[in-house]
Protein backbone atom coordinates (compact mmCIF):
# COMPACT_ATOMS: atom_id res chain seq x y z
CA UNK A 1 -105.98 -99.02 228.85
CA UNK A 2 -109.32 -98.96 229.07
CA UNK A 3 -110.18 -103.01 229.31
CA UNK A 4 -107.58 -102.75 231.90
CA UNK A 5 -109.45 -100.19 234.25
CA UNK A 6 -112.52 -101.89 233.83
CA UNK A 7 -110.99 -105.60 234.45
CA UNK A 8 -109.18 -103.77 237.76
CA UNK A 9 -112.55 -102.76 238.82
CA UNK A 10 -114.67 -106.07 238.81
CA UNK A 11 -111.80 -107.98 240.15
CA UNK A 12 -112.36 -105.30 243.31
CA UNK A 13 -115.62 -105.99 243.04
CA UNK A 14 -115.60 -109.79 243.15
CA UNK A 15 -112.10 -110.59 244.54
CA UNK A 16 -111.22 -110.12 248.39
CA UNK A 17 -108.64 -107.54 248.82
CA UNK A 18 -106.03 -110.06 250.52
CA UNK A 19 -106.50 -111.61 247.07
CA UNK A 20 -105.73 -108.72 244.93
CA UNK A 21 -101.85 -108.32 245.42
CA UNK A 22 -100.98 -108.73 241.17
CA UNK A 23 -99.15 -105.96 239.80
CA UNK A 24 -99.20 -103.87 243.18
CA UNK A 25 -102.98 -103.00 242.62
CA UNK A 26 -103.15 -103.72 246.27
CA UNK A 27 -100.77 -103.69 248.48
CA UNK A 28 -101.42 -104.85 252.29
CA UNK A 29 -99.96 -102.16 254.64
CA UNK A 30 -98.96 -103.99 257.66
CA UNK A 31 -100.51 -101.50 259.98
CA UNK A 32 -103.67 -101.76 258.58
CA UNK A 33 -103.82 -105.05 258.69
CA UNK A 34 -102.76 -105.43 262.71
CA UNK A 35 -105.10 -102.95 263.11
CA UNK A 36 -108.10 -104.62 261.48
CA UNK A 37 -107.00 -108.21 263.20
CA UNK A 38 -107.11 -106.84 266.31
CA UNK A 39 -110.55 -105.17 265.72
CA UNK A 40 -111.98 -108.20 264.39
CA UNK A 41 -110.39 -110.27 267.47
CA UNK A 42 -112.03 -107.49 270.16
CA UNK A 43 -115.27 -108.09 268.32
CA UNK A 44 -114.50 -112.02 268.39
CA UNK A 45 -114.41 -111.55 272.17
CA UNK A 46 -117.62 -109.62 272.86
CA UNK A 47 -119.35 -112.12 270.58
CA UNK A 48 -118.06 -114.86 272.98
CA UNK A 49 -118.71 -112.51 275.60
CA UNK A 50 -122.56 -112.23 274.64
CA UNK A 51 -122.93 -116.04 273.76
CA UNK A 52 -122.40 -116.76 277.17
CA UNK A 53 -124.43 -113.90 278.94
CA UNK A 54 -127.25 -115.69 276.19
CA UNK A 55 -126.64 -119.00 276.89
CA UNK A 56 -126.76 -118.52 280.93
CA UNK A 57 -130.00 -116.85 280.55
CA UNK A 58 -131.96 -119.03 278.18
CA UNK A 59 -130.42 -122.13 280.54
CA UNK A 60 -131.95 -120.10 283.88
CA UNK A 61 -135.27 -119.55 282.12
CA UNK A 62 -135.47 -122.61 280.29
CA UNK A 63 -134.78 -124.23 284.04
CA UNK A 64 -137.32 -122.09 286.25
CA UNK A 65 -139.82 -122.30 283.73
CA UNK A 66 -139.85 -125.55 281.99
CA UNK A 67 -139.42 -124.04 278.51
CA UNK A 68 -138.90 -120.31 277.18
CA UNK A 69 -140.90 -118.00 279.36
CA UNK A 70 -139.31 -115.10 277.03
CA UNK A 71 -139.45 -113.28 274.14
CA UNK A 72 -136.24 -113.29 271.66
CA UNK A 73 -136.05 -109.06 272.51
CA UNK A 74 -136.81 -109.81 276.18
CA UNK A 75 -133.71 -112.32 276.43
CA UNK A 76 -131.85 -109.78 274.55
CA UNK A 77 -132.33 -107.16 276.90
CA UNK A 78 -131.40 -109.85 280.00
CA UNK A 79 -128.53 -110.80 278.16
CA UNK A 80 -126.90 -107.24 277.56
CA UNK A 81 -127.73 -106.44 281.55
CA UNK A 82 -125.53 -109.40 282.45
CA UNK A 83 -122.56 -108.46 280.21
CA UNK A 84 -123.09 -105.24 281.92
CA UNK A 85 -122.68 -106.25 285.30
CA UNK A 86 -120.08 -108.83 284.01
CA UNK A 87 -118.11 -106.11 282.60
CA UNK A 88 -118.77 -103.67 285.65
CA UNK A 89 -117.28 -106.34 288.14
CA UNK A 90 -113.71 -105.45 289.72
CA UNK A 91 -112.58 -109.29 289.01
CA UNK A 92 -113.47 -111.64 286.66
CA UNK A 93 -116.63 -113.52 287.52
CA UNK A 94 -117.14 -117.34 288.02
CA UNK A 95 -119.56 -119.67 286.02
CA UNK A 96 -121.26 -119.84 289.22
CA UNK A 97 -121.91 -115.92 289.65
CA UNK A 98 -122.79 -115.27 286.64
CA UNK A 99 -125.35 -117.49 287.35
CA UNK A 100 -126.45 -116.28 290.70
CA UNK A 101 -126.53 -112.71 288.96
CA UNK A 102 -128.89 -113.79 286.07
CA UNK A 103 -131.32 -115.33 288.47
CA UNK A 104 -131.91 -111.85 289.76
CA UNK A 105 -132.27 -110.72 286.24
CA UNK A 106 -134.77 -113.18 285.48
CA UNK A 107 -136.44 -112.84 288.72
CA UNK A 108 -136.99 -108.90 287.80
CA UNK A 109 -137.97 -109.21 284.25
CA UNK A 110 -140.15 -112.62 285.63
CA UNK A 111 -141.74 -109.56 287.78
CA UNK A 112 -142.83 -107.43 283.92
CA UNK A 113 -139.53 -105.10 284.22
CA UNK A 114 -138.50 -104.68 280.17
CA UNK A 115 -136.74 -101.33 281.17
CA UNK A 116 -133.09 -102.13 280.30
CA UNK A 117 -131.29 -99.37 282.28
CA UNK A 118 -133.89 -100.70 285.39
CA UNK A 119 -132.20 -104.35 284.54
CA UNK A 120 -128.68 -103.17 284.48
CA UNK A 121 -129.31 -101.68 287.61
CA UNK A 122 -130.39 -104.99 289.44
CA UNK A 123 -127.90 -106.99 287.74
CA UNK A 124 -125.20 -104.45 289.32
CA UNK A 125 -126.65 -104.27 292.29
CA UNK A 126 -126.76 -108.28 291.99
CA UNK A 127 -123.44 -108.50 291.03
CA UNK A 128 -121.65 -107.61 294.33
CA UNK A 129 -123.28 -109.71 297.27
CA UNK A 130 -122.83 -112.51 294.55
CA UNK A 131 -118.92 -112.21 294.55
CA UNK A 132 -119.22 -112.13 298.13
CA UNK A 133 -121.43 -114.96 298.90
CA UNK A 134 -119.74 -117.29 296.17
CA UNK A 135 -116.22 -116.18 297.68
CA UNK A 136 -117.41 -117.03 301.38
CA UNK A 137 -118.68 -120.21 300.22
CA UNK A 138 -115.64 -121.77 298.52
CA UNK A 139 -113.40 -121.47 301.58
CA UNK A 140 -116.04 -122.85 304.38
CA UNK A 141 -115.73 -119.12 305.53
CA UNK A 142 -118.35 -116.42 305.59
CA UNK A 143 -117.71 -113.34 303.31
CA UNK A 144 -115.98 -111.06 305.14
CA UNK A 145 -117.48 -107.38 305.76
């Protein structure tokens, strides 16, 4: 009984749990299971969701400036406004906007703002004429007021 314990407890040690279904010693509950897939796809999503607030940023800077102007925490910090305003937006935001929206976010922190809540803030307030503007512009028409 004893060999059997201890067997039990490096195969939970070494062996994934989706593995470990012999003798019942671990039985998926279904539940569980939907519960963790959709956690890991939500986190799946923001990950996607910050790769491309990242990408658009280091693209801008690495445009403007002719190579990275920016530290690793600095592009961080420009990144996580963006998704900010990106997630604060009433519709979901073109390529395009996104972009307009980060050049204002570079243009601040290009200016020595490193306060995050001060780059959310211009990213937001960034964020609106930029759906406007990008609206008015696809149709020929001005944005309307």
């Amino acid at each position: 009984m004893r060999f059997r314990d201890t067997l039990k407890f490096a195969l939970e040690l070494f062996v994934p749990e989706k593995l470990m279904h012999l003798g019942g010693s671990s039985a998926s509950d279904p539940k569980a299971e939907a519960s963790q897939n959709a956690a890991t796809s939500l986190d799946a999503e923001e990950d996607v969701q910050h790769r491309k607030a990242r990408r658009i940023i280091e693209e801008l800077d690495h445009g403007q400036f002719g190579g990275p102007s920016f530290g690793p925490q600095t592009i961080e910090l420009m990144s996580k406004a963006l998704e900010g305003a990106e997630a604060s937006l009433p519709e979901p935001a073109s390529d395009q906007q996104l972009r307009l929206i980060a050049a204002t976010i570079l243009k601040v922190a290009g200016d020595g703002e490193r306060d995050p809540v001060r780059l959310q803030a211009a990213a937001r307030s960034a964020a609106m004429p930029a759906l406007g503007s990008v609206a008015g512009n696809a149709d020929g028409q001005p944005p309307s007021a």
